[in-house]
PDB file of N, CA and C in Angstrom:
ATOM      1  N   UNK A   1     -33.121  -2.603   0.335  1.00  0.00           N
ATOM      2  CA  UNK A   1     -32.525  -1.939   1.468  1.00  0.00           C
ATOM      3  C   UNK A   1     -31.240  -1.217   1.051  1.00  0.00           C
ATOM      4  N   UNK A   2     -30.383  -1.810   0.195  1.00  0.00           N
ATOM      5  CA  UNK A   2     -29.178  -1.226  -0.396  1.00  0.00           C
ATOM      6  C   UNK A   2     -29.324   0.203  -0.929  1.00  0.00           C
ATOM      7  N   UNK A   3     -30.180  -0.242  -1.730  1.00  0.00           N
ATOM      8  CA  UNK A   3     -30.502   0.934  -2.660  1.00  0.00           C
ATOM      9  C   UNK A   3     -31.264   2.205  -1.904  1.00  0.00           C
ATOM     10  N   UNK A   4     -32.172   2.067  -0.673  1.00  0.00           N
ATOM     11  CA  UNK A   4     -32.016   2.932   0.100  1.00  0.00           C
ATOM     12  C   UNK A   4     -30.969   3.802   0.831  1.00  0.00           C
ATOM     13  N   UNK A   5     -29.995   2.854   0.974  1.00  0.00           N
ATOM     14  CA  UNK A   5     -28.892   3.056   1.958  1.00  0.00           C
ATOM     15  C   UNK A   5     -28.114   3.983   1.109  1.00  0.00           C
ATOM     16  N   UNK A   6     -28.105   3.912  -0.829  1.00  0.00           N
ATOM     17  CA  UNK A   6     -27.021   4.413  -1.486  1.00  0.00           C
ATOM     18  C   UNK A   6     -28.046   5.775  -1.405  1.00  0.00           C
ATOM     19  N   UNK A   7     -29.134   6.213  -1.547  1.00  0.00           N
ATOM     20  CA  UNK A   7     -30.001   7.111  -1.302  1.00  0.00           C
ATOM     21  C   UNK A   7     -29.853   7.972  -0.452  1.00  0.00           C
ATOM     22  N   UNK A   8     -29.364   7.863   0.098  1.00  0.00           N
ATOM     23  CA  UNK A   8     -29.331   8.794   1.823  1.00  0.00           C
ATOM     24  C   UNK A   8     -27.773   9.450   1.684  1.00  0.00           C
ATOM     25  N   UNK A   9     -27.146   8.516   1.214  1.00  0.00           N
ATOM     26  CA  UNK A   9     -25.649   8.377   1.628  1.00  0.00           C
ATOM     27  C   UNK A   9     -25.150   9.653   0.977  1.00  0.00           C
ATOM     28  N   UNK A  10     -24.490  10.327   1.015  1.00  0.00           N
ATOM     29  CA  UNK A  10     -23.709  12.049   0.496  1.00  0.00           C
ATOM     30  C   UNK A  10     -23.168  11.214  -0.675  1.00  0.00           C
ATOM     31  N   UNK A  11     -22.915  12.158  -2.203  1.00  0.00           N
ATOM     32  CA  UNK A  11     -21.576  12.022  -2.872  1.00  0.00           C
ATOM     33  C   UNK A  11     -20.308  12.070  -1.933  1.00  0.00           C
ATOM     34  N   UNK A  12     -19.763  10.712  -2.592  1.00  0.00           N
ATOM     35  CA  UNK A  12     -18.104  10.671  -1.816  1.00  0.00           C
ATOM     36  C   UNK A  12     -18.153   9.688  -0.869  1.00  0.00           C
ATOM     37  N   UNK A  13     -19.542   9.557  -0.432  1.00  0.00           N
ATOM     38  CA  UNK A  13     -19.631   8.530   0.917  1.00  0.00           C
ATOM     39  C   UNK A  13     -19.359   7.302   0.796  1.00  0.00           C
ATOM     40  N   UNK A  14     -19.049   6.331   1.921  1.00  0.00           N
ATOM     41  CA  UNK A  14     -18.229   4.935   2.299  1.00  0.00           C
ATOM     42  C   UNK A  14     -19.894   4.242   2.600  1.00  0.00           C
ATOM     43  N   UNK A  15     -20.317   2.703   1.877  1.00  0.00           N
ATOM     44  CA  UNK A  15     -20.912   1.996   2.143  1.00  0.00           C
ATOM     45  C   UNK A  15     -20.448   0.950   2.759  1.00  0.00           C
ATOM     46  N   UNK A  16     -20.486   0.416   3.589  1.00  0.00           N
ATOM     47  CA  UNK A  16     -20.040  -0.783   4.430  1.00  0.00           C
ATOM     48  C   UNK A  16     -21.466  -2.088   4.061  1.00  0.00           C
ATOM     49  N   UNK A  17     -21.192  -2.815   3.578  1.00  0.00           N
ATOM     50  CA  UNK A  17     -22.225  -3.965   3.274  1.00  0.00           C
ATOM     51  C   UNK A  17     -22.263  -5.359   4.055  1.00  0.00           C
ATOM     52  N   UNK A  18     -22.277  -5.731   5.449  1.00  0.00           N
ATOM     53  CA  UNK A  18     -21.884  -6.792   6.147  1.00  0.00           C
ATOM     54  C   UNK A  18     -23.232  -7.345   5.858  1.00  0.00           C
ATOM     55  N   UNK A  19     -22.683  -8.662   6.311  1.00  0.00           N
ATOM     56  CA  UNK A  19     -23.990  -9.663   6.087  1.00  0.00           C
ATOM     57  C   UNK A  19     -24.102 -10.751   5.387  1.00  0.00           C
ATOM     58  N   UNK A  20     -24.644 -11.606   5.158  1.00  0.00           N
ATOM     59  CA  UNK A  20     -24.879 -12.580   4.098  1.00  0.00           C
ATOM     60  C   UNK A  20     -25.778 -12.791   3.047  1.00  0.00           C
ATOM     61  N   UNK A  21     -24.694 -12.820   1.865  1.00  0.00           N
ATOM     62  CA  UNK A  21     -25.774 -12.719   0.409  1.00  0.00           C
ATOM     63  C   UNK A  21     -25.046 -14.101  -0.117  1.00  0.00           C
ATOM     64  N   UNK A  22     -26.276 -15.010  -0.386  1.00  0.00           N
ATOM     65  CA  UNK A  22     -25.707 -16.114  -1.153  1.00  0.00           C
ATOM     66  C   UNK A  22     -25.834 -15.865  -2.308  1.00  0.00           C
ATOM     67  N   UNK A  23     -24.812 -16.939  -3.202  1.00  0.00           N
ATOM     68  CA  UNK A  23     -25.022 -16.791  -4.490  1.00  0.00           C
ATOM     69  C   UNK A  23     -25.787 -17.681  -5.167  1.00  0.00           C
ATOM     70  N   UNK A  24     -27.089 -18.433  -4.386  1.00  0.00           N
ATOM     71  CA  UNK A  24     -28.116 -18.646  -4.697  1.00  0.00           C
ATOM     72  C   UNK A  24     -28.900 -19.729  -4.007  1.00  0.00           C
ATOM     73  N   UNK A  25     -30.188 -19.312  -4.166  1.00  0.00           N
ATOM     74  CA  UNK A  25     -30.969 -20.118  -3.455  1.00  0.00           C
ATOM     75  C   UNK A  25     -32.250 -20.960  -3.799  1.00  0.00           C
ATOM     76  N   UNK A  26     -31.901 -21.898  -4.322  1.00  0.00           N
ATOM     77  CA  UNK A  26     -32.880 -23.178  -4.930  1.00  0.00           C
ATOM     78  C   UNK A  26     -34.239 -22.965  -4.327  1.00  0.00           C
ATOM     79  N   UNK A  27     -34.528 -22.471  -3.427  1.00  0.00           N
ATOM     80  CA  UNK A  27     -35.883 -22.725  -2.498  1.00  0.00           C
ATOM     81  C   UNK A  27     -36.337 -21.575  -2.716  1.00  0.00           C
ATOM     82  N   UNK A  28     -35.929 -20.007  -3.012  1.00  0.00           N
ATOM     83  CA  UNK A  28     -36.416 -19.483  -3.342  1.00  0.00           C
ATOM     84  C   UNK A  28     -37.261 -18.772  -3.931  1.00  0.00           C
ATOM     85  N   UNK A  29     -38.542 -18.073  -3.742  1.00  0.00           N
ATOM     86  CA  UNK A  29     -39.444 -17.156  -4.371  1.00  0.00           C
ATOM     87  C   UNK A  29     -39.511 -16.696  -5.396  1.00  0.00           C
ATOM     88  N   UNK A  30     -37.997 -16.039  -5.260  1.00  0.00           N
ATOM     89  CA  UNK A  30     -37.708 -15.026  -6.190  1.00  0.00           C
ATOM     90  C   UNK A  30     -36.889 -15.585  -7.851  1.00  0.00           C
ATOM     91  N   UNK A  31     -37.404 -15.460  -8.750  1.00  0.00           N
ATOM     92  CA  UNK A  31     -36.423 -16.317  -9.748  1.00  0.00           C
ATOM     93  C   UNK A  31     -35.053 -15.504  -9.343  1.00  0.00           C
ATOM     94  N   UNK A  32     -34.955 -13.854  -9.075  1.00  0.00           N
ATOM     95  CA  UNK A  32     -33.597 -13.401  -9.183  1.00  0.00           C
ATOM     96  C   UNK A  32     -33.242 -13.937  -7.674  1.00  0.00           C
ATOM     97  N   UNK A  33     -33.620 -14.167  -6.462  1.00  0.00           N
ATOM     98  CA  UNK A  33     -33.005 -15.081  -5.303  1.00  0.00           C
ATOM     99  C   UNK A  33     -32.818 -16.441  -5.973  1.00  0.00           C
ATOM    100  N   UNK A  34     -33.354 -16.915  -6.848  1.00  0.00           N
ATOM    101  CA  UNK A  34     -32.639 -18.226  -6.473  1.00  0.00           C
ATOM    102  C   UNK A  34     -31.148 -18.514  -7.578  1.00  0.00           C
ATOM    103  N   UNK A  35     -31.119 -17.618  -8.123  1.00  0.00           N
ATOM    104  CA  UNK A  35     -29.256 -17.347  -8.569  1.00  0.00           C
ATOM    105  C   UNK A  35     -28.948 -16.317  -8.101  1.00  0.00           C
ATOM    106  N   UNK A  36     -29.038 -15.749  -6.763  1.00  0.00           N
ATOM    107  CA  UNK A  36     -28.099 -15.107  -6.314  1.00  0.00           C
ATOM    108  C   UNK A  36     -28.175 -13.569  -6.507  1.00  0.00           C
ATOM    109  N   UNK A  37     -29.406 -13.393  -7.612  1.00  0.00           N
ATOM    110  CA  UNK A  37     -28.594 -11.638  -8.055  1.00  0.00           C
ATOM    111  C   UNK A  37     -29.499 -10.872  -7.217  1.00  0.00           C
ATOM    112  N   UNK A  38     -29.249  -9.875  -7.204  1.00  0.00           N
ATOM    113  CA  UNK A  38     -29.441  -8.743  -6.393  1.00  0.00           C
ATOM    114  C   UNK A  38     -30.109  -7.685  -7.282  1.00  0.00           C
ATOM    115  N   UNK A  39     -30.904  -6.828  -6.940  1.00  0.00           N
ATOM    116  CA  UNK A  39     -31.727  -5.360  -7.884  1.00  0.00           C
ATOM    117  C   UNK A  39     -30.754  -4.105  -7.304  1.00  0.00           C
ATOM    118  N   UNK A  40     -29.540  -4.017  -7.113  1.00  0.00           N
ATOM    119  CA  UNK A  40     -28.851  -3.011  -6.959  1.00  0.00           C
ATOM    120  C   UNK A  40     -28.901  -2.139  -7.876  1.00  0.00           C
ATOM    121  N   UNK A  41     -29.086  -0.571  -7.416  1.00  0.00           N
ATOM    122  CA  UNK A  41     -28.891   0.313  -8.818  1.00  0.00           C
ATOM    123  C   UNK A  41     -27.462   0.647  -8.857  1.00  0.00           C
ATOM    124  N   UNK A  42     -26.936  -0.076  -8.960  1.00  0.00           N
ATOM    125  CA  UNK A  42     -25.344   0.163  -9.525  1.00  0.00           C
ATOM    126  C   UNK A  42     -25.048   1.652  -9.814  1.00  0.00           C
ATOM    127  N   UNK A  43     -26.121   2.103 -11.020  1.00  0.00           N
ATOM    128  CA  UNK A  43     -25.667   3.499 -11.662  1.00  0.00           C
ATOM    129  C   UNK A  43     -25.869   4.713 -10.632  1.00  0.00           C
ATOM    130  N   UNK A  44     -26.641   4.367  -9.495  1.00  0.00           N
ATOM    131  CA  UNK A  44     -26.491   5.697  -8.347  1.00  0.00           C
ATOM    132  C   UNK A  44     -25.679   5.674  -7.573  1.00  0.00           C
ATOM    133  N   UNK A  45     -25.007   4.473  -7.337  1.00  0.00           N
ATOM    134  CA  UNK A  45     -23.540   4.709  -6.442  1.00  0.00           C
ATOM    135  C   UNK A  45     -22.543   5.141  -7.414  1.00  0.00           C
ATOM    136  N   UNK A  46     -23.352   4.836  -8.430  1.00  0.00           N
ATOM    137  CA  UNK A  46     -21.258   5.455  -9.500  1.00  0.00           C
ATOM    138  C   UNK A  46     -21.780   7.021  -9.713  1.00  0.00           C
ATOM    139  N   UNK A  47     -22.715   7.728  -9.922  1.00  0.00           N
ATOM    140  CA  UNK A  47     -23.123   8.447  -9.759  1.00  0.00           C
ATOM    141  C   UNK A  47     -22.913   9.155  -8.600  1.00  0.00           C
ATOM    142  N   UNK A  48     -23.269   8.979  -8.072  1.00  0.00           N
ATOM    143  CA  UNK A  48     -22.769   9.856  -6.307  1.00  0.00           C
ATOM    144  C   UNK A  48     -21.165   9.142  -6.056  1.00  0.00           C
ATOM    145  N   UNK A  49     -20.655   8.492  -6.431  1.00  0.00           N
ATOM    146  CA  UNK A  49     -19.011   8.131  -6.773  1.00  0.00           C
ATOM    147  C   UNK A  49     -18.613   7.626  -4.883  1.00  0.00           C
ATOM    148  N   UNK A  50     -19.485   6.976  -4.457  1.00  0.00           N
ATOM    149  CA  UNK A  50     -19.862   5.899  -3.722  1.00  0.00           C
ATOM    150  C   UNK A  50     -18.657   4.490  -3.702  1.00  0.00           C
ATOM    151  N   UNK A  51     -17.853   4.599  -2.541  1.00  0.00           N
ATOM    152  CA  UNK A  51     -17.134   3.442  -2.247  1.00  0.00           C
ATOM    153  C   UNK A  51     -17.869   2.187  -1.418  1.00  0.00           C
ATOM    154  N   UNK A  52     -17.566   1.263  -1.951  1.00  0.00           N
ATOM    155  CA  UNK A  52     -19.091   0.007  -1.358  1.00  0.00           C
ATOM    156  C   UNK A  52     -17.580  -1.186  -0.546  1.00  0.00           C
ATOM    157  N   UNK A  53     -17.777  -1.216   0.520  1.00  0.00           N
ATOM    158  CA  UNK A  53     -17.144  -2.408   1.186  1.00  0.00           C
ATOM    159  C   UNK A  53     -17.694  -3.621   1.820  1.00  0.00           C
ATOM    160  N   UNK A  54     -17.263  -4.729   1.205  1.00  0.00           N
ATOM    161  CA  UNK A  54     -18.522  -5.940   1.464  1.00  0.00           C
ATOM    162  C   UNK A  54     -17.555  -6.646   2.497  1.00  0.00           C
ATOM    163  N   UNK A  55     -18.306  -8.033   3.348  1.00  0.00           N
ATOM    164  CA  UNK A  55     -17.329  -8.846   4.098  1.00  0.00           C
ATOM    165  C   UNK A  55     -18.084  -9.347   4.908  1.00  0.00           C
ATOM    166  N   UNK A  56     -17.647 -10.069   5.938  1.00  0.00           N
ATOM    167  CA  UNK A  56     -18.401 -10.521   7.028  1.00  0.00           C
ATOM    168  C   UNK A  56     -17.843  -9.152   8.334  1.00  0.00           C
ATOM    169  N   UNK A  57     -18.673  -9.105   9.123  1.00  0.00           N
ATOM    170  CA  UNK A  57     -18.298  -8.400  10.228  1.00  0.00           C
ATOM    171  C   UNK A  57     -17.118  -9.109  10.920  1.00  0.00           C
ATOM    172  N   UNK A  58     -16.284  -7.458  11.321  1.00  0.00           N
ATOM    173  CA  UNK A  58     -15.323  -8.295  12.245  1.00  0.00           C
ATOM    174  C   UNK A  58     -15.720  -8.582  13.750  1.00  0.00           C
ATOM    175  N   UNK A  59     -16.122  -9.617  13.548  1.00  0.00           N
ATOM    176  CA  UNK A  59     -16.517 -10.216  15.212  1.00  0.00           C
ATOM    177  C   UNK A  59     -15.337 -10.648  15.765  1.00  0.00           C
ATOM    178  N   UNK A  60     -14.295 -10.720  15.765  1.00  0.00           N
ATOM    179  CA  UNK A  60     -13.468 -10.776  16.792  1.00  0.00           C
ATOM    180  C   UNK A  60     -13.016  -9.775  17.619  1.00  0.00           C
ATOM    181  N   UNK A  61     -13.220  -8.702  16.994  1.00  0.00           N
ATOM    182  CA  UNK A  61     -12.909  -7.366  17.581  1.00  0.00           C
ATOM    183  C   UNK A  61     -13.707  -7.159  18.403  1.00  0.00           C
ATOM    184  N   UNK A  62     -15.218  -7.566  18.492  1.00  0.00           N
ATOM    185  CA  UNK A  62     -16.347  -7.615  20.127  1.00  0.00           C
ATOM    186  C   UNK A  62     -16.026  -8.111  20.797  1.00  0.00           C
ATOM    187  N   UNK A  63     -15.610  -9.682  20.321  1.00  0.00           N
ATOM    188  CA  UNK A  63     -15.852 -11.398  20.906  1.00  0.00           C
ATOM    189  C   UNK A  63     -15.546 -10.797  22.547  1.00  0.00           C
ATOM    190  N   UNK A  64     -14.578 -10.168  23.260  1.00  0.00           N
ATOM    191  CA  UNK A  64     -14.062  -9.768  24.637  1.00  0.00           C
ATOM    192  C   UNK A  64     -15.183  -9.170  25.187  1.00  0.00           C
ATOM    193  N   UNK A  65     -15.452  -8.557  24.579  1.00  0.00           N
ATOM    194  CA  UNK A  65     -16.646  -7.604  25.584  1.00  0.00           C
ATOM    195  C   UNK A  65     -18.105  -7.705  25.423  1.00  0.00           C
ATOM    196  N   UNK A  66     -18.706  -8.214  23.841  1.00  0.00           N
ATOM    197  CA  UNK A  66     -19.532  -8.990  24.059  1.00  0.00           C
ATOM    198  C   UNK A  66     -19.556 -10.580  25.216  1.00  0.00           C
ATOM    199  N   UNK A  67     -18.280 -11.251  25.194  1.00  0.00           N
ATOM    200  CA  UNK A  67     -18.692 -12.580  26.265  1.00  0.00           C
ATOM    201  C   UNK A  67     -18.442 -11.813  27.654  1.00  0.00           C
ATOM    202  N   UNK A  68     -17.947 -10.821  28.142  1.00  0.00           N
ATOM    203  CA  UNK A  68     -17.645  -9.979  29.230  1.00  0.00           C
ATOM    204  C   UNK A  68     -19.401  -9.732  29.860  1.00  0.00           C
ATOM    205  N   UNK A  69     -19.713  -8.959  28.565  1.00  0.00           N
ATOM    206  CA  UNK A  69     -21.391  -8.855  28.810  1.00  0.00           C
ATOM    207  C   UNK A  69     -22.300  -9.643  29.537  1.00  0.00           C
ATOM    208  N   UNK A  70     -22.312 -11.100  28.517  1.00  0.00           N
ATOM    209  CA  UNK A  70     -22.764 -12.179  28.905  1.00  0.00           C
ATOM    210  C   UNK A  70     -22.654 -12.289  30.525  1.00  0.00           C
ATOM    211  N   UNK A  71     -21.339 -12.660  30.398  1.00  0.00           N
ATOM    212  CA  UNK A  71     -21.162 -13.702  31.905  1.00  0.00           C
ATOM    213  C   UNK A  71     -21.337 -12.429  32.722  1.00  0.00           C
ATOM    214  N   UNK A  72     -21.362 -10.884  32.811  1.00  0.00           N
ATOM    215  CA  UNK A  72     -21.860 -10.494  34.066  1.00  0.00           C
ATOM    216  C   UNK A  72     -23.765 -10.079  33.784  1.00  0.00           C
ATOM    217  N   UNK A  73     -23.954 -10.426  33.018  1.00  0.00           N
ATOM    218  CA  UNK A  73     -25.465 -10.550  33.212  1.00  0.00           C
ATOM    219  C   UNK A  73     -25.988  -9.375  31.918  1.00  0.00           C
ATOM    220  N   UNK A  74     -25.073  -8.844  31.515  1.00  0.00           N
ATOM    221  CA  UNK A  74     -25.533  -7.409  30.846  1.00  0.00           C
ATOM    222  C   UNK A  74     -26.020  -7.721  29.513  1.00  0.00           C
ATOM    223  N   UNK A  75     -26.200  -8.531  28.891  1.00  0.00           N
ATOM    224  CA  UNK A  75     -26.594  -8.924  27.704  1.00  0.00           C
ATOM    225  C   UNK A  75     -27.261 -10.220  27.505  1.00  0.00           C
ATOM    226  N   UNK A  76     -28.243 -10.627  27.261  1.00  0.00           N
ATOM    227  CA  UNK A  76     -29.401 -11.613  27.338  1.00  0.00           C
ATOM    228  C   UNK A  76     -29.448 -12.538  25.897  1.00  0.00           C
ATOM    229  N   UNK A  77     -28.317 -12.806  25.536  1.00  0.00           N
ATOM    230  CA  UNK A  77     -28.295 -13.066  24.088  1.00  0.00           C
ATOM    231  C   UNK A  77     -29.580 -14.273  23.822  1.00  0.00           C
ATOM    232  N   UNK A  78     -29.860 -14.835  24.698  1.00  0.00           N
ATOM    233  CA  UNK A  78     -30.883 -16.063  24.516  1.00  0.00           C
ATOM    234  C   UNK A  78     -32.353 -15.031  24.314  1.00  0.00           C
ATOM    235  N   UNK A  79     -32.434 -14.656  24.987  1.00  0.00           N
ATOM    236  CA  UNK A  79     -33.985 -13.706  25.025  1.00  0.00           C
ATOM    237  C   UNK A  79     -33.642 -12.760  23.439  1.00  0.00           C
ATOM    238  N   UNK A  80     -32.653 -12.037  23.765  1.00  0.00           N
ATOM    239  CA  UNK A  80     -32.609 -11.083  22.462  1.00  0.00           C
ATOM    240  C   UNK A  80     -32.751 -11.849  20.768  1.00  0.00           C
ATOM    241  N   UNK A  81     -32.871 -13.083  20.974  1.00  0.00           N
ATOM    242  CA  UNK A  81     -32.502 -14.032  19.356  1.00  0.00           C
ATOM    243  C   UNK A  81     -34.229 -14.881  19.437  1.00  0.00           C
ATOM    244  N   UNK A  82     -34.831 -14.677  20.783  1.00  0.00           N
ATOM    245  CA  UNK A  82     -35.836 -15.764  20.911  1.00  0.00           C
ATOM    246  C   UNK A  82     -35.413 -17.236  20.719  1.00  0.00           C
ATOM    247  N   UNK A  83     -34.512 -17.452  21.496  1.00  0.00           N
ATOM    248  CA  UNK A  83     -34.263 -19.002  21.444  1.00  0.00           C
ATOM    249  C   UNK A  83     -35.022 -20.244  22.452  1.00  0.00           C
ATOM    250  N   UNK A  84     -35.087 -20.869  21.413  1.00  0.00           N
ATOM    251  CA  UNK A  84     -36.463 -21.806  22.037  1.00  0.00           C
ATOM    252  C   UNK A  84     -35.496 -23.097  22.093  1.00  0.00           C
ATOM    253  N   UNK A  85     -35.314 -23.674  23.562  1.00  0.00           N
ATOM    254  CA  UNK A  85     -34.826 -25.063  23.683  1.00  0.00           C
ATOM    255  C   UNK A  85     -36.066 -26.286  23.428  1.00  0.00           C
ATOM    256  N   UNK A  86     -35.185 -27.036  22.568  1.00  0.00           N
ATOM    257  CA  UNK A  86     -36.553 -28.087  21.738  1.00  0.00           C
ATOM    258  C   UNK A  86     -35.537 -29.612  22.325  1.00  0.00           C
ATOM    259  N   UNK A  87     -36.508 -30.532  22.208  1.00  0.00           N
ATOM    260  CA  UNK A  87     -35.537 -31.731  22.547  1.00  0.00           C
ATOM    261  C   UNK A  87     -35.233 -32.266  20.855  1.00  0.00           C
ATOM    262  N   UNK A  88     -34.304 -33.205  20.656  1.00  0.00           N
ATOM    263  CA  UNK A  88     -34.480 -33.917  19.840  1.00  0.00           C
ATOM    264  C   UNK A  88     -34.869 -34.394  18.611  1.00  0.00           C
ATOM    265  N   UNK A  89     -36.021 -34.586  19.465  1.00  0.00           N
ATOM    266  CA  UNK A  89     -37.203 -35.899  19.001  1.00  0.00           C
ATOM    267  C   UNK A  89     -38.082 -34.394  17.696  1.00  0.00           C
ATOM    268  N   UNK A  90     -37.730 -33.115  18.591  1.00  0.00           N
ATOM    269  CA  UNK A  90     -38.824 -32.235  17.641  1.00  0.00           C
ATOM    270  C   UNK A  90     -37.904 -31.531  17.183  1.00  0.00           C
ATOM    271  N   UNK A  91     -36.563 -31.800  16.890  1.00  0.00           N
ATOM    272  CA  UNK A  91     -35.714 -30.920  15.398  1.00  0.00           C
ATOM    273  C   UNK A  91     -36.441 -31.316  14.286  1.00  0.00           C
ATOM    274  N   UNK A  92     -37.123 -32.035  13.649  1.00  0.00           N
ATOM    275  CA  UNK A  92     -37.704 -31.565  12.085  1.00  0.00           C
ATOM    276  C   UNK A  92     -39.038 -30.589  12.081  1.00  0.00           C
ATOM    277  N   UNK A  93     -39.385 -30.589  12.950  1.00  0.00           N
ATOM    278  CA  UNK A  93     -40.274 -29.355  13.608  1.00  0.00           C
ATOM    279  C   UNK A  93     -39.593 -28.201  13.301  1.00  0.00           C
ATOM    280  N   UNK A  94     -38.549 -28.147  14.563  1.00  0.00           N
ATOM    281  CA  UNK A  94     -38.006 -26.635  14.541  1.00  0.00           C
ATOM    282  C   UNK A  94     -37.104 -26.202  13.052  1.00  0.00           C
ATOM    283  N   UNK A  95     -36.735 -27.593  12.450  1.00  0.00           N
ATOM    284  CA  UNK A  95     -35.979 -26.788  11.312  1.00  0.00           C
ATOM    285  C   UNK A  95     -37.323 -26.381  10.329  1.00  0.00           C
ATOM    286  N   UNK A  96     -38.505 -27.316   9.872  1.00  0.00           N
ATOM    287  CA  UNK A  96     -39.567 -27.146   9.272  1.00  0.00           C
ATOM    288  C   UNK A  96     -40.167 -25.293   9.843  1.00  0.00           C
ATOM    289  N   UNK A  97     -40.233 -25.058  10.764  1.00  0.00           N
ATOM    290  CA  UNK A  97     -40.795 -23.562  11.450  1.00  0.00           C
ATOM    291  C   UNK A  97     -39.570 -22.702  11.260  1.00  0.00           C
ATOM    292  N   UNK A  98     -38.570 -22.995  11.332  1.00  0.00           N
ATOM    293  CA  UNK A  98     -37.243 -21.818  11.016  1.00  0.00           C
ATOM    294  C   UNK A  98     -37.507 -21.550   9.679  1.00  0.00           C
ATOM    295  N   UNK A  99     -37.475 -22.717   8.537  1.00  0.00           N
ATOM    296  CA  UNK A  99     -37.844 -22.293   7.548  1.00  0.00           C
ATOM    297  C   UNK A  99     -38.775 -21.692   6.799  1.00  0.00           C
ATOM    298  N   UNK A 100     -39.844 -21.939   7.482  1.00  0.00           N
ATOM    299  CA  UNK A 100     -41.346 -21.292   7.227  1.00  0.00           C
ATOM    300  C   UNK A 100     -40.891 -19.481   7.658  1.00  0.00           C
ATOM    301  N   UNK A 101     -39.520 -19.405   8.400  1.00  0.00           N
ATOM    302  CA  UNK A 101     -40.233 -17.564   8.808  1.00  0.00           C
ATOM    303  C   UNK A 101     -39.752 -17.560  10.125  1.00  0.00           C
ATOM    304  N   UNK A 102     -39.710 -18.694  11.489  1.00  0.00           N
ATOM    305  CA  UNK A 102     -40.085 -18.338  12.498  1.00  0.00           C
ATOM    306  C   UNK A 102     -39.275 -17.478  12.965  1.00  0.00           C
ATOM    307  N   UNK A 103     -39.724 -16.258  13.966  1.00  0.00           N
ATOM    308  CA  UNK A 103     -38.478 -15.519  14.525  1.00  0.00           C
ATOM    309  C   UNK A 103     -38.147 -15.831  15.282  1.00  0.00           C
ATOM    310  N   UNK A 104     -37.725 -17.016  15.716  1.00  0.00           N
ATOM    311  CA  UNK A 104     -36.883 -17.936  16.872  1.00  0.00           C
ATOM    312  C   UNK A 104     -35.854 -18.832  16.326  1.00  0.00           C
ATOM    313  N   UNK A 105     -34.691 -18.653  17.348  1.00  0.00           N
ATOM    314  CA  UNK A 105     -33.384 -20.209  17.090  1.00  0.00           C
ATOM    315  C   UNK A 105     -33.840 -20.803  17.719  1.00  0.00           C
ATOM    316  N   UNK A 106     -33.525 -22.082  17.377  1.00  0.00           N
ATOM    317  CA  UNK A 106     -33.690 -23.407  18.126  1.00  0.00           C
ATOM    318  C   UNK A 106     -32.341 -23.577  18.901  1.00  0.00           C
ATOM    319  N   UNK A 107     -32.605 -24.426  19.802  1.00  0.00           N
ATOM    320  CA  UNK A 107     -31.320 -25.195  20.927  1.00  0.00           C
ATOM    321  C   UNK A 107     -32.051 -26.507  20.289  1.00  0.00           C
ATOM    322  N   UNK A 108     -31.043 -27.528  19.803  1.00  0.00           N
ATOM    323  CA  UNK A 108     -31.307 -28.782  20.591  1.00  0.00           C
ATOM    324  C   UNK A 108     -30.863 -29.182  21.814  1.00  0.00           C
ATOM    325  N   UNK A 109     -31.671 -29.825  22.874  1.00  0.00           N
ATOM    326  CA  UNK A 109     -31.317 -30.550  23.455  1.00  0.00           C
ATOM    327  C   UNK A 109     -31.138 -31.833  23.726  1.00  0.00           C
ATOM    328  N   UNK A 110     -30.616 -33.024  22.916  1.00  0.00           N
ATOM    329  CA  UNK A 110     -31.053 -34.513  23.011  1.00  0.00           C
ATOM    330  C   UNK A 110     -31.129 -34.786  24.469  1.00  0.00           C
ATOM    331  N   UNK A 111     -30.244 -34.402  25.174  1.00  0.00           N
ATOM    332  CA  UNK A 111     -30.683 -35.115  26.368  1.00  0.00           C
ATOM    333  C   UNK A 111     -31.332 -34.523  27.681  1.00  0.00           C
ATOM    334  N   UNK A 112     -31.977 -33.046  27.705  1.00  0.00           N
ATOM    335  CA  UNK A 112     -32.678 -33.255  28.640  1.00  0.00           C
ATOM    336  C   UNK A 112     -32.092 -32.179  29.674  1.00  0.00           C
ATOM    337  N   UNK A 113     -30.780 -31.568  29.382  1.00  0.00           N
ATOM    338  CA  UNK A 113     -30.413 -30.980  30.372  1.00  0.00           C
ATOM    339  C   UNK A 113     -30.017 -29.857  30.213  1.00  0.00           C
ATOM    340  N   UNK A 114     -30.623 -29.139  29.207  1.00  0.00           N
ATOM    341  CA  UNK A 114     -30.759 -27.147  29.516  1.00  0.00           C
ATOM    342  C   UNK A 114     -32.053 -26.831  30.108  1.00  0.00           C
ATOM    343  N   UNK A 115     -32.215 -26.060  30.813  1.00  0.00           N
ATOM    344  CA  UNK A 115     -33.376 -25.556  31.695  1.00  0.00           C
ATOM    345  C   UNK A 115     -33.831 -24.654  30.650  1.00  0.00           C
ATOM    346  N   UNK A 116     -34.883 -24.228  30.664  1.00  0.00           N
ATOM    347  CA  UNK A 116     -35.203 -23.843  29.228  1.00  0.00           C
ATOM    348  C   UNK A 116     -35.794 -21.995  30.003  1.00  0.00           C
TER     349      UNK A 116
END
């Protein structure tokens, strides 16, 4: 996806890279996922002379108007993530199916009292 992104992008242009890249993942597929490295073509961003900025997003700068959203109804964050309230008793389920792929979060509920 990167390497698309440096593709498109003009000489001179600003890459912004948010998101999460671990630096490795034991469970992984990939021998290069499970230390972490990445297939970046390095030599086309230095080439097109490409500034790359990595980080986590600044979510505090929404946090107001995304929860504004919420509480007047304008944003559905439960529907938009597919979140599935599970009790309990079936978290090694839902973590076993998160990990398999599923495109749903889990809620626990131990006791019984989110309306689902």
């Amino acid at each position: 996806m990167l390497n698309s992104v440096m593709s498109i992008t003009r000489a001179g242009g600003r890459l912004g890279i948010p998101g999460l890249y671990v630096t490795g993942d034991p469970g992984a597929a990939d021998p290069d996922a499970k230390e972490g490295t990445l297939k970046v073509r390095l030599g086309l961003g230095w080439a097109k002379s490409h500034s790359f900025t990595t980080g986590q997003c600044p979510v505090l700068k929404y946090n107001r108007r995304l929860m504004m959203s919420i509480l007047h109804g304008k944003a559905q964050i439960a529907k938009a993530v597919n979140a599935t309230v599970i009790p309990l008793d079936d978290a090694p389920r839902g973590y076993q199916e998160f990990d398999q792929g599923a495109a749903r979060k889990y809620v626990l509920d131990p006791h019984g009292m989110i309306s689902a």
